[in-house]
Protein backbone atom coordinates (compact mmCIF):
# COMPACT_ATOMS: atom_id res chain seq x y z
CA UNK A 1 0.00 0.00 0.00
CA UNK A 2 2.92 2.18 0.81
CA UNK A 3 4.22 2.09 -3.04
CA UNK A 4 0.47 2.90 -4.05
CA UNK A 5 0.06 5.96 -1.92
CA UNK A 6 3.72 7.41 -2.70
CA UNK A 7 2.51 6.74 -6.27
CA UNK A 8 -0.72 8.05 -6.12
CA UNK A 9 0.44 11.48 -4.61
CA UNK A 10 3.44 12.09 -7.22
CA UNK A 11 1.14 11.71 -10.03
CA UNK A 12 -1.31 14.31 -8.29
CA UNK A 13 1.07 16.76 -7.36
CA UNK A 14 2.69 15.95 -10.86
CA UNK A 15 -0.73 16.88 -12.51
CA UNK A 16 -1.28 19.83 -10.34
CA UNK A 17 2.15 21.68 -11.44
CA UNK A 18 1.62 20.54 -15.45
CA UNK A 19 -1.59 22.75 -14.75
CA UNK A 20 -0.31 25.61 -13.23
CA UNK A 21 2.39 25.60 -15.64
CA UNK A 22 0.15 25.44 -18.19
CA UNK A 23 2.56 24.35 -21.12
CA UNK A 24 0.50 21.42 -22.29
CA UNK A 25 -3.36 21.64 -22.30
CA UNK A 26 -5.06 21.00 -19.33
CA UNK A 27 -6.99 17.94 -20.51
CA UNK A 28 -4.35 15.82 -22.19
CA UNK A 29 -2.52 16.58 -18.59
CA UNK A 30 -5.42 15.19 -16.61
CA UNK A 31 -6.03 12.60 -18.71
CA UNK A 32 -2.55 11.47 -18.86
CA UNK A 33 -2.19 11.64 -14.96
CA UNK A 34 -5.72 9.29 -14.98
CA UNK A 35 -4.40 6.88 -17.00
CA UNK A 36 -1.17 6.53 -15.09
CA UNK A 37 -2.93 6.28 -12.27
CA UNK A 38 -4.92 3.18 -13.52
CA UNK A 39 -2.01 1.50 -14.38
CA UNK A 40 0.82 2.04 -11.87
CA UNK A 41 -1.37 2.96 -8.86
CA UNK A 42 -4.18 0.78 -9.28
CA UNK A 43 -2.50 -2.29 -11.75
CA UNK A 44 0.79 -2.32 -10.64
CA UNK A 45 1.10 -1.56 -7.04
CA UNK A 46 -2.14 -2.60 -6.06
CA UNK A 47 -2.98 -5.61 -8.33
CA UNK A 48 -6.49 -4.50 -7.73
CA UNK A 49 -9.09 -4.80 -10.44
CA UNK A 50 -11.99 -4.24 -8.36
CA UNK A 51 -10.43 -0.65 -7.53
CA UNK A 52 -10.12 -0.45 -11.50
CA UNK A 53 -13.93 -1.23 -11.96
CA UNK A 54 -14.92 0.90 -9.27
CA UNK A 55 -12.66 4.47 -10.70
CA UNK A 56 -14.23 3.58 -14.37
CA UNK A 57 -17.97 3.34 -12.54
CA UNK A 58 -19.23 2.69 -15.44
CA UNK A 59 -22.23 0.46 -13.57
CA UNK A 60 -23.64 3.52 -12.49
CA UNK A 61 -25.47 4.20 -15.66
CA UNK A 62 -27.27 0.71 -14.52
CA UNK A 63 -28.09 1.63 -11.31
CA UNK A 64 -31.75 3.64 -11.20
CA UNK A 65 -30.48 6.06 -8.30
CA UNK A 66 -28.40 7.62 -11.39
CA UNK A 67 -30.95 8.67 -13.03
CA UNK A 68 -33.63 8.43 -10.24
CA UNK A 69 -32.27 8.94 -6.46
CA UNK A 70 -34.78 8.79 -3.27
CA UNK A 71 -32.15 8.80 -0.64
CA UNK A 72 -28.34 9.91 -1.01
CA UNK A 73 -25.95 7.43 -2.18
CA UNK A 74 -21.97 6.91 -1.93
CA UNK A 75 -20.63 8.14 -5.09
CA UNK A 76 -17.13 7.26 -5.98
CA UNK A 77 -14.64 7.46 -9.21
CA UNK A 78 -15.50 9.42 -12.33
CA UNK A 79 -18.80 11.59 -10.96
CA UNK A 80 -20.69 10.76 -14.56
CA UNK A 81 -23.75 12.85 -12.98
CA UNK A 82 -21.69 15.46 -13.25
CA UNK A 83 -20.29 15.04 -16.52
CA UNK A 84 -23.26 14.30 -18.05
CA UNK A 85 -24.91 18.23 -16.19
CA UNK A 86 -22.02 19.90 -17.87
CA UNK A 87 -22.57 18.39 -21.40
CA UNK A 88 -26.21 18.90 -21.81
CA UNK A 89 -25.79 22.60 -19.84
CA UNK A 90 -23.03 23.83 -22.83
CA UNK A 91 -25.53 22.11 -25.27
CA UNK A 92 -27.95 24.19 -23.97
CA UNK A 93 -25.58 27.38 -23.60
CA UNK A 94 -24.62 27.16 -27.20
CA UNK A 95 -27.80 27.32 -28.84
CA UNK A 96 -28.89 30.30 -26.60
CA UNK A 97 -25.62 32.45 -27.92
CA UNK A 98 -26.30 31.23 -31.10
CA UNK A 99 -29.70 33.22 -31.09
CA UNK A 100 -28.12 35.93 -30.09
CA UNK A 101 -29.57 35.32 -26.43
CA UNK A 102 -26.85 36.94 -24.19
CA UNK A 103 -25.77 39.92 -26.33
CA UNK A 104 -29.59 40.87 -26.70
CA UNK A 105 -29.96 40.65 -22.89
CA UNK A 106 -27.01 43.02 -22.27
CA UNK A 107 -28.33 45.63 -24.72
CA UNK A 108 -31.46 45.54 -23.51
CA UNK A 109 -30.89 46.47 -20.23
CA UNK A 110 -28.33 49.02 -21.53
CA UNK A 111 -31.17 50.95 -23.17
CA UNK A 112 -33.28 50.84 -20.25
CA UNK A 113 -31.00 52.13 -18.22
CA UNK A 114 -30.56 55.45 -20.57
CA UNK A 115 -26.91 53.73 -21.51
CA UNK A 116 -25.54 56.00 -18.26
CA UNK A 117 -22.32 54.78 -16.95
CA UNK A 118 -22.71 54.26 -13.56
CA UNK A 119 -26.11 52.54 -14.12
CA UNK A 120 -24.43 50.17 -16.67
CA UNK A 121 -21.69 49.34 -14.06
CA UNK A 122 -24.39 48.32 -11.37
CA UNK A 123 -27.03 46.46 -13.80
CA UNK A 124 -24.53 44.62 -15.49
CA UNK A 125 -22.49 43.13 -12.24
CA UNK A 126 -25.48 42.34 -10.19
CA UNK A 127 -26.76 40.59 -13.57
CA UNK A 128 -23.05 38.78 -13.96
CA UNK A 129 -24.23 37.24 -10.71
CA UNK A 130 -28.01 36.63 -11.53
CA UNK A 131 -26.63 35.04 -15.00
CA UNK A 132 -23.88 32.91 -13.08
CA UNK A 133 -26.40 31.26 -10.82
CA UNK A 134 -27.84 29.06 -13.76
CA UNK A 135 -25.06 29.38 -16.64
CA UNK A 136 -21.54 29.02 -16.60
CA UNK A 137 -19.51 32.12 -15.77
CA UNK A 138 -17.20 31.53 -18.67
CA UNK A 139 -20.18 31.75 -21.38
CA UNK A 140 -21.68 34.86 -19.23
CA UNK A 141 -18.16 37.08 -18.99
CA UNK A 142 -17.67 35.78 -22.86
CA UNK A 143 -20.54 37.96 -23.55
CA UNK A 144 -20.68 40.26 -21.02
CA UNK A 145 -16.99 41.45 -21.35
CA UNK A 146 -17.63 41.57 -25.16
CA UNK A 147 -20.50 43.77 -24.93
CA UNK A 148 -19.22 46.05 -22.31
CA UNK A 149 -16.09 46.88 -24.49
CA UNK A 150 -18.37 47.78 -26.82
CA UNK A 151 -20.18 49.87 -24.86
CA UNK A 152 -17.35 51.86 -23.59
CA UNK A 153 -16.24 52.67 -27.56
CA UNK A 154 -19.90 54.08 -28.63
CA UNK A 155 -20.25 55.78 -24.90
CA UNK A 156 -16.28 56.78 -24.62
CA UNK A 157 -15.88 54.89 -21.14
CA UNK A 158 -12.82 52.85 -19.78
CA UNK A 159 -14.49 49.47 -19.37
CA UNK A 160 -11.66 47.76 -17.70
CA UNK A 161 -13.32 48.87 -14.14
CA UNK A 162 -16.57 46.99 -15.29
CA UNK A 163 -15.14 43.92 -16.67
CA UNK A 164 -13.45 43.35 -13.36
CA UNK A 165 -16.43 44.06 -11.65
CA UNK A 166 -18.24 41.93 -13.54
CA UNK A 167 -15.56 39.24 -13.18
CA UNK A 168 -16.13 38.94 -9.45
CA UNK A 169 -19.60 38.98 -8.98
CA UNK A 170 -19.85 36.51 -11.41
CA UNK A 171 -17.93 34.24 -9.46
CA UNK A 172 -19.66 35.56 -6.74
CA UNK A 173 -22.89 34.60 -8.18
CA UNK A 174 -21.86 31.26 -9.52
CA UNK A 175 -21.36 30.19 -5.56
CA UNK A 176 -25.46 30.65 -5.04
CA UNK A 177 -26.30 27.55 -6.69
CA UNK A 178 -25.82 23.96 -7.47
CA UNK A 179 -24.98 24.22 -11.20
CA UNK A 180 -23.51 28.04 -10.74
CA UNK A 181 -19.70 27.00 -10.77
CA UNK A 182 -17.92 23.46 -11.41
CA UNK A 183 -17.14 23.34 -8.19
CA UNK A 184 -20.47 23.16 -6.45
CA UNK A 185 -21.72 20.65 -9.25
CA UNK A 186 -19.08 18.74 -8.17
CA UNK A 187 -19.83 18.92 -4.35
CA UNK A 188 -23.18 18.68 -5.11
CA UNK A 189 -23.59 15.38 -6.91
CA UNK A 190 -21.44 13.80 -4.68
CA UNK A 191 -22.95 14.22 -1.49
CA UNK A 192 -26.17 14.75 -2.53
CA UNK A 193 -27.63 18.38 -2.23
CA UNK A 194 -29.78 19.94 -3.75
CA UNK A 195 -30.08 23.33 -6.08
CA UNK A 196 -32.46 24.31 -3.56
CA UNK A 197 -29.74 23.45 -0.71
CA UNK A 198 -27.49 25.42 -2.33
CA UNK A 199 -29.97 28.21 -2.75
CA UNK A 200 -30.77 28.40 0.85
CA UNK A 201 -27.14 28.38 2.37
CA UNK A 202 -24.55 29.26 -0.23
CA UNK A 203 -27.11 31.63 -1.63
CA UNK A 204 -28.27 33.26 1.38
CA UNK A 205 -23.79 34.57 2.03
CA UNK A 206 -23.83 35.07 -1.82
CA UNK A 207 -26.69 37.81 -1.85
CA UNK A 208 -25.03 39.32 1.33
CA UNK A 209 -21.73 39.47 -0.10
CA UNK A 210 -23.52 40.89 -3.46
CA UNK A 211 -24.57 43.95 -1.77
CA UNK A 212 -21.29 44.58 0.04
CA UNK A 213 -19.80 43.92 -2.62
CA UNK A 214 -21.47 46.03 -5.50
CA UNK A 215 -20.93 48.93 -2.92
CA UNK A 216 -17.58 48.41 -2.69
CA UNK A 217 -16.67 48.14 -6.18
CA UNK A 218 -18.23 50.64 -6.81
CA UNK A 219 -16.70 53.24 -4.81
CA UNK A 220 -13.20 51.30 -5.41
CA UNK A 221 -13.75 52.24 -9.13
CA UNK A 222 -15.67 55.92 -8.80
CA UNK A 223 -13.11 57.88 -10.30
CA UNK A 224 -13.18 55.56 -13.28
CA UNK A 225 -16.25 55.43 -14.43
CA UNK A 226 -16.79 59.00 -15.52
CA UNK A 227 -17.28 59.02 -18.89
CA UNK A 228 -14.74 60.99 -20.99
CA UNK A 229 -16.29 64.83 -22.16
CA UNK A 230 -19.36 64.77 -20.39
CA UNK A 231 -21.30 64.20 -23.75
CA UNK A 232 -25.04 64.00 -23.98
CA UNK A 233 -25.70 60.06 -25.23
CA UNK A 234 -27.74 60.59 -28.30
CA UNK A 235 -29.79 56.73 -27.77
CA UNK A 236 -30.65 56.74 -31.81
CA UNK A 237 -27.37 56.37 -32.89
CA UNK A 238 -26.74 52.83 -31.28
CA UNK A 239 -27.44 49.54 -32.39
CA UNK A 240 -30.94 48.35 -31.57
CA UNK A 241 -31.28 45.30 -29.25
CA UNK A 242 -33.15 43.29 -31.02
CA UNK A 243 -30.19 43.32 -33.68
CA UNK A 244 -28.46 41.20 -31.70
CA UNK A 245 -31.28 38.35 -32.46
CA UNK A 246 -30.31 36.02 -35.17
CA UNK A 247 -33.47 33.80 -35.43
CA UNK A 248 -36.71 34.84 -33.76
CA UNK A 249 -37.59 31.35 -33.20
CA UNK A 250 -34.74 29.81 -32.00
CA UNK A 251 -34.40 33.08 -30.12
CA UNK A 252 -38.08 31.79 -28.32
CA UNK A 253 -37.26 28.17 -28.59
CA UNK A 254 -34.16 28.32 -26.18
CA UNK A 255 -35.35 30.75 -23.83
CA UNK A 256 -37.98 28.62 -23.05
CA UNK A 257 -35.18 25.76 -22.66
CA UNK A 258 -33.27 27.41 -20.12
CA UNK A 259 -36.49 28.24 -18.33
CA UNK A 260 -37.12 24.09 -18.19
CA UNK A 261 -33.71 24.01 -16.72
CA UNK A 262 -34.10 26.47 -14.18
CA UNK A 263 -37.54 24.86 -13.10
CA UNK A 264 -36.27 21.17 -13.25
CA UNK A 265 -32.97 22.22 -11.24
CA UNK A 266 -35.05 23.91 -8.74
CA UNK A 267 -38.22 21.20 -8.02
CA UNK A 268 -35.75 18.36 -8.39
CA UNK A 269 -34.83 17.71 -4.99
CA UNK A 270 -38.76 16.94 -4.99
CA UNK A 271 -38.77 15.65 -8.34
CA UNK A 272 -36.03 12.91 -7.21
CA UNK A 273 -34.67 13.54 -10.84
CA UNK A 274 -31.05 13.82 -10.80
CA UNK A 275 -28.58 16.05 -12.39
CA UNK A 276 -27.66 13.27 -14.60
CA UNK A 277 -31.73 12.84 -16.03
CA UNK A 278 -31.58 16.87 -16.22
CA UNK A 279 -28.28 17.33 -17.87
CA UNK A 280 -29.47 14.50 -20.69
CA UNK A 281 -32.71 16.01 -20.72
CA UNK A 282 -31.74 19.21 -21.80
CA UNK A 283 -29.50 18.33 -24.30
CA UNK A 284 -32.16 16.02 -26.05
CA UNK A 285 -34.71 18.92 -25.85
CA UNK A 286 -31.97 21.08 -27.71
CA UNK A 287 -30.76 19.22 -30.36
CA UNK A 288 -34.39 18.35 -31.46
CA UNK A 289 -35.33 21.95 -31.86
CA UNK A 290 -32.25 22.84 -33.24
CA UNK A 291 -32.65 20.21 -36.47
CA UNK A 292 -30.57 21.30 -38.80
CA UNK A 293 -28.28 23.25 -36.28
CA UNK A 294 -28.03 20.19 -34.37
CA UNK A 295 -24.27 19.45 -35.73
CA UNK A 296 -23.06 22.73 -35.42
CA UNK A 297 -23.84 22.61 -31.89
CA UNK A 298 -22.78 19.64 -31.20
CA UNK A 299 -18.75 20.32 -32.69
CA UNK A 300 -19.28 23.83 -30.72
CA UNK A 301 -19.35 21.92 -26.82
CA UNK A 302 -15.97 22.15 -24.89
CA UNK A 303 -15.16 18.45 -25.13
CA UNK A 304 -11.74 19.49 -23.67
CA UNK A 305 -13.14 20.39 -20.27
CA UNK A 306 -15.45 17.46 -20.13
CA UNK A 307 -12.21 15.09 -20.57
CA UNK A 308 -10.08 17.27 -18.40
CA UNK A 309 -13.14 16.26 -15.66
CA UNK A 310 -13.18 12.46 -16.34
CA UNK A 311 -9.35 12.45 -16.12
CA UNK A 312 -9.08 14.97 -12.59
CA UNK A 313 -11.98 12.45 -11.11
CA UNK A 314 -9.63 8.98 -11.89
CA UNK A 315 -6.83 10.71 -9.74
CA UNK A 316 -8.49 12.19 -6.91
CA UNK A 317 -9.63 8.17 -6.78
CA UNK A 318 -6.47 6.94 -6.75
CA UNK A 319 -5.70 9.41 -3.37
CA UNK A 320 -9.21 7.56 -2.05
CA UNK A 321 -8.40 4.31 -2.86
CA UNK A 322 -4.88 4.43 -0.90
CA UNK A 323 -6.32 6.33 1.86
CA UNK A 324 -4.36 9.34 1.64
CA UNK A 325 -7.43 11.50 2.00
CA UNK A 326 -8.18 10.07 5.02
CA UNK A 327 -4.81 10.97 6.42
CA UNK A 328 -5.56 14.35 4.73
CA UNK A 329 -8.93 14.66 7.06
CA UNK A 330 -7.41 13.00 10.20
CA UNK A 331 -4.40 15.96 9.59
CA UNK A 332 -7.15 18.71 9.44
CA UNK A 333 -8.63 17.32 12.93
CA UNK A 334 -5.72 17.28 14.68
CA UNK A 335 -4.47 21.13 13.57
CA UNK A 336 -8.16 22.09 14.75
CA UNK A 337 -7.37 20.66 17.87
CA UNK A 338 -11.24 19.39 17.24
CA UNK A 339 -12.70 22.79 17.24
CA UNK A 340 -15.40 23.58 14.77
CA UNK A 341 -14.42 27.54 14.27
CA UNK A 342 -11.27 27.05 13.37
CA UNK A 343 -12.54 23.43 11.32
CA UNK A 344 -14.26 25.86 9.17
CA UNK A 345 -12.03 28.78 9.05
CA UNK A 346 -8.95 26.38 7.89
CA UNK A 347 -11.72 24.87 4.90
CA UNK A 348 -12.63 28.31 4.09
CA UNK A 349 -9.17 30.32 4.36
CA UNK A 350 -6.81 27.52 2.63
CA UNK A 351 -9.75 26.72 0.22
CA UNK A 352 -9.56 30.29 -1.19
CA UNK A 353 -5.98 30.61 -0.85
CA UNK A 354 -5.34 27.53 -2.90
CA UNK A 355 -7.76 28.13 -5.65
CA UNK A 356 -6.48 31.82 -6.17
CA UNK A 357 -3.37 30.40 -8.00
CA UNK A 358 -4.58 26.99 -9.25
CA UNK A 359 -8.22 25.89 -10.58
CA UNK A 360 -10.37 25.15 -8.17
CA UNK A 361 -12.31 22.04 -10.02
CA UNK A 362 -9.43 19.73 -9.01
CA UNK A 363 -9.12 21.51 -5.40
CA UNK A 364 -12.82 21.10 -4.66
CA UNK A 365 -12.53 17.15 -6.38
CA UNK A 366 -9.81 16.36 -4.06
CA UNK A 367 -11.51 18.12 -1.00
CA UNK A 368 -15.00 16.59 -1.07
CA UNK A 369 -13.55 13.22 -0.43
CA UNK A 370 -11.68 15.04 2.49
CA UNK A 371 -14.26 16.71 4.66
CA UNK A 372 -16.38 13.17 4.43
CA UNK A 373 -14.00 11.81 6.15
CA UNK A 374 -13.70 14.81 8.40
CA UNK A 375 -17.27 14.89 9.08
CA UNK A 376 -17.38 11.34 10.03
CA UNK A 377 -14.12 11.94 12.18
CA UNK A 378 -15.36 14.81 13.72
CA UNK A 379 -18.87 14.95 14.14
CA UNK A 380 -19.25 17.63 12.18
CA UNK A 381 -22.39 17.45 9.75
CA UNK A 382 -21.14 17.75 6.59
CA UNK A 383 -23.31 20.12 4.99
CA UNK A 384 -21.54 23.12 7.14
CA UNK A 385 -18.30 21.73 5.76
CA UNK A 386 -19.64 21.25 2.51
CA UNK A 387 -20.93 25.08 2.56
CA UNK A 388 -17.14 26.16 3.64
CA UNK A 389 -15.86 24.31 0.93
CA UNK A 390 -17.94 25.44 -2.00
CA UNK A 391 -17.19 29.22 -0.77
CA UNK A 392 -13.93 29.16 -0.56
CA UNK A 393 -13.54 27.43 -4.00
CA UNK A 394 -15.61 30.04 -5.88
CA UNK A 395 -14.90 32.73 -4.17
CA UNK A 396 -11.08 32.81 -3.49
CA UNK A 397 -10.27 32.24 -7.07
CA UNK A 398 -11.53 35.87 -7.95
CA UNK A 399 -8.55 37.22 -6.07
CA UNK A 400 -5.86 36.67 -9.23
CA UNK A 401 -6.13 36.67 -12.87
CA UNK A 402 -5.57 33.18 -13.33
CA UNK A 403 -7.86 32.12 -10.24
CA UNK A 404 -10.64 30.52 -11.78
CA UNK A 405 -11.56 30.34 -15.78
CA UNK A 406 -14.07 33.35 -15.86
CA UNK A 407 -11.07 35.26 -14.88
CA UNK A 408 -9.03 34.14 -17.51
CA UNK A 409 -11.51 34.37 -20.23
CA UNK A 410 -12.42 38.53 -18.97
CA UNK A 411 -8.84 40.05 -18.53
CA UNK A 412 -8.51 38.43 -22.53
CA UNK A 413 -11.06 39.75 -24.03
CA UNK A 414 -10.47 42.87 -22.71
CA UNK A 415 -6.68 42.95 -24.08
CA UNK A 416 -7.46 41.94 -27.26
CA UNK A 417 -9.35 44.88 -27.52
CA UNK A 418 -6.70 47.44 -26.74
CA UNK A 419 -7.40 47.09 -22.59
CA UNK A 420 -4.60 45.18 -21.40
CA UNK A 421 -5.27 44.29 -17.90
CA UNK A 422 -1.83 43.52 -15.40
CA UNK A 423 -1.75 41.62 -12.77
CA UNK A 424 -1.05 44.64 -10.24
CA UNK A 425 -4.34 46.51 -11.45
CA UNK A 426 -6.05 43.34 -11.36
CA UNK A 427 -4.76 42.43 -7.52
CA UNK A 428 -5.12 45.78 -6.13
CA UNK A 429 -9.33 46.36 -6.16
CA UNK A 430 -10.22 42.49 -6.25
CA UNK A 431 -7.73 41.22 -3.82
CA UNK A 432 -9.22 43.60 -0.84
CA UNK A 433 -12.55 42.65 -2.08
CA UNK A 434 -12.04 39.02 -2.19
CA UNK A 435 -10.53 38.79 1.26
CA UNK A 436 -13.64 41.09 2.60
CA UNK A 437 -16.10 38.73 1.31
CA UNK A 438 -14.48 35.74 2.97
CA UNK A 439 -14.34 37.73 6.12
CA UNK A 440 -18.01 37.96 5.49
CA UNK A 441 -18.78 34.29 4.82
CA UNK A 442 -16.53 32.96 7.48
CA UNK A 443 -18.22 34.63 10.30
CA UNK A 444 -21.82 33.94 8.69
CA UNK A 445 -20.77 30.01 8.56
CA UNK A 446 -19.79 30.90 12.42
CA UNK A 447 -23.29 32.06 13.34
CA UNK A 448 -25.37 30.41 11.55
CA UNK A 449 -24.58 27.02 11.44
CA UNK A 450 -21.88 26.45 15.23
């Protein structure tokens, strides 16, 4: 067992700095590291085939609480629920931006807003957030960041401030609900909860932090958002919303799609339906209106980051199978001393910290694993843990550029249109903000649930 746990933990640490690095893509990296862990960890220095079976879990498509779950069940290996979410969800994502959904929705609160600066700034981070709580904050900054820069050319304002802004609360947002980030869909399936658990804990400390934090950005970027000569907006010389619509009916057809989704992801911790029956669902529903869009779709989904998922999941198992997340847990304990404060405040602080500097979908795959065991060491029920984990996942990656994806995908768009963003300007208004909110969360976690 010795050889299998030494192995095990130099492929994962091995993976870990390929990713950071970032010289070979992510997914070839995680899929590499699963494979090696199959082979050496499990074949090799285990001689265990059962543990083999057991990563693959490929009986769970047999196995009605899949598709169908009354009571919460142990869920180990690849997490197919989740993969399965994430590919019908970017099905679903691609035919709304297709229609022109998102960039319609930004100018159309624009307009109603009189296209005035500082009412652009707070509409369109508060709706970063509202966006982020049902679609991926990758697609929603895509669009948002896109649309803001263009903005700021016809109105003759520095968007940087707003694409920042919009950055965090976005991330923010995405830490409300179940399917808001990776991470949560991740915690989520595997022990069990529920959108609307999500939207009663997580949710609740998002739409605090929300409101602190809209304040605060805003006065952090005042002086920024004054737009340059004072000029009069003259509304009739930009584009028209409902320019941004490329198909009227397929416009209709997936609004009414992602209003299934919400509904579904909301009743079905009464429904019993799993994220698994949504996620295929969804993606079934789309492709059959889509007809002859259908391909075009299809080739448009991130396969990447659904192999990248399949690959992280095989090597957090290998750390399960040889127990060294339950030395991980028992480590945790003993710092704590026992004590549930500082429990949380460890989950919380050294979640964020990590997942500021590297992505926080294999942090949060390697930690749910972890604070099982704790919880069942401890005492401690694991939905408070669970809650500490999935906050300081989402939220601690806003504090660097290359924290979490949205990041990433917001500071780019904005330098490739002439709004290079460093890492100083980036650091010095989100880092303060980012650490408030935690302070925020960690002493609502205190109160509420110790």
């Amino acid at each position: 067992m010795l050889a299998a746990q030494i192995f095990a933990v130099i492929i994962f640490v091995g993976m870990f700095v390929m990713i950071v690095m970032d010289k070979i893509e992510r997914h070839y990296v995680t899929l590499g590291s699963g494979i090696l862990t199959l082979v050496v960890v499990f074949g090799i220095c285990m001689g265990d085939i059962k543990a083999i079976l057991n990563t693959l879990a490929f009986k769970d498509f047999f196995t009605r609480d899949f598709w169908y779950q009354i009571e919460e069940s142990e869920s180990a290996g690849i997490n197919w629920a989740t993969i399965l979410f994430i590919a019908g969800m970017m099905l679903m994502v691609e035919g709304m931006a297709k229609a022109g959904f998102f960039r319609w929705l930004c100018m159309k609160i624009a307009f109603l807003v009189k296209c005035k600066t500082v009412s652009i700034f707070i509409t369109f981070t508060i709706m970063a957030a509202v966006l982020s709580m049902f679609i991926d904050s990758i697609t929603v900054i895509m669009f948002l960041a896109a649309v803001t820069v263009e903005l700021a050319q016809l109105l003759k304002f520095n968007p940087i401030p707003m694409i920042l802004s919009e950055i965090f609360c976005a991330n923010l947002g995405g830490s409300a609900t179940m399917c808001g980030d990776p991470p949560n869909i991740i915690i989520g399936t595997s022990l069990g909860f529920s959108f609307f658990d999500f939207l009663t804990n997580t949710g609740v400390i998002a739409g605090i932090n929300l409101v602190v934090s809209v304040f605060f950005l805003y006065f952090a970027f005042r002086k920024e958002l004054v737009t340059k000569g004072d000029e009069k907006i003259d509304m009739s010389k930009l584009p028209d919303p409902s320019e941004a619509i490329s198909n009227k009916k397929d416009f209709i057809v997936s609004s009414v799609i992602f209003g299934c989704a919400v509904v579904l992801l909301i009743t079905h911790g009464s429904t019993h339906l799993t994220v698994a029956t949504i996620g295929l669902f969804i993606a079934v529903l789309t492709l059959l209106t889509a007809g002859k869009n259908a391909k075009e779709i299809i080739k448009k989904v991130d396969y990447k980051t659904l192999v990248f998922f399949i690959g992280l999941f095989i090597v957090v198992s290998g750390l399960e199978e040889t127990k060294i997340l339950d030395i991980i847990a028992s480590f945790i304990e003993n710092i704590s001393g026992g004590n549930s404060k500082m429990m949380i405040a460890i989950i919380v602080w050294v979640s964020a910290f990590a997942s500021a500097f590297v992505d926080n979908i294999p942090f949060a795959a390697t930690m749910v694993p972890v604070i099982k065991n704790l919880s069942a060491a401890s005492g401690m029920p694991i939905n408070t843990l669970a809650w500490a984990l999935a906050i300081g996942t989402d939220i601690g990656g806003s504090a660097t550029p290359i924290g979490a994806s949205a990041n990433v995908v917001g500071t780019s768009v904005a330098a490739k249109n002439g709004y290079p963003v460093t890492w100083g300007r980036y650091c010095k208004k989100l880092a303060p903000a980012t650490v408030l909110v935690l302070i925020i969360s960690t002493i609502y976690l205190f109160v509420i649930y110790l």
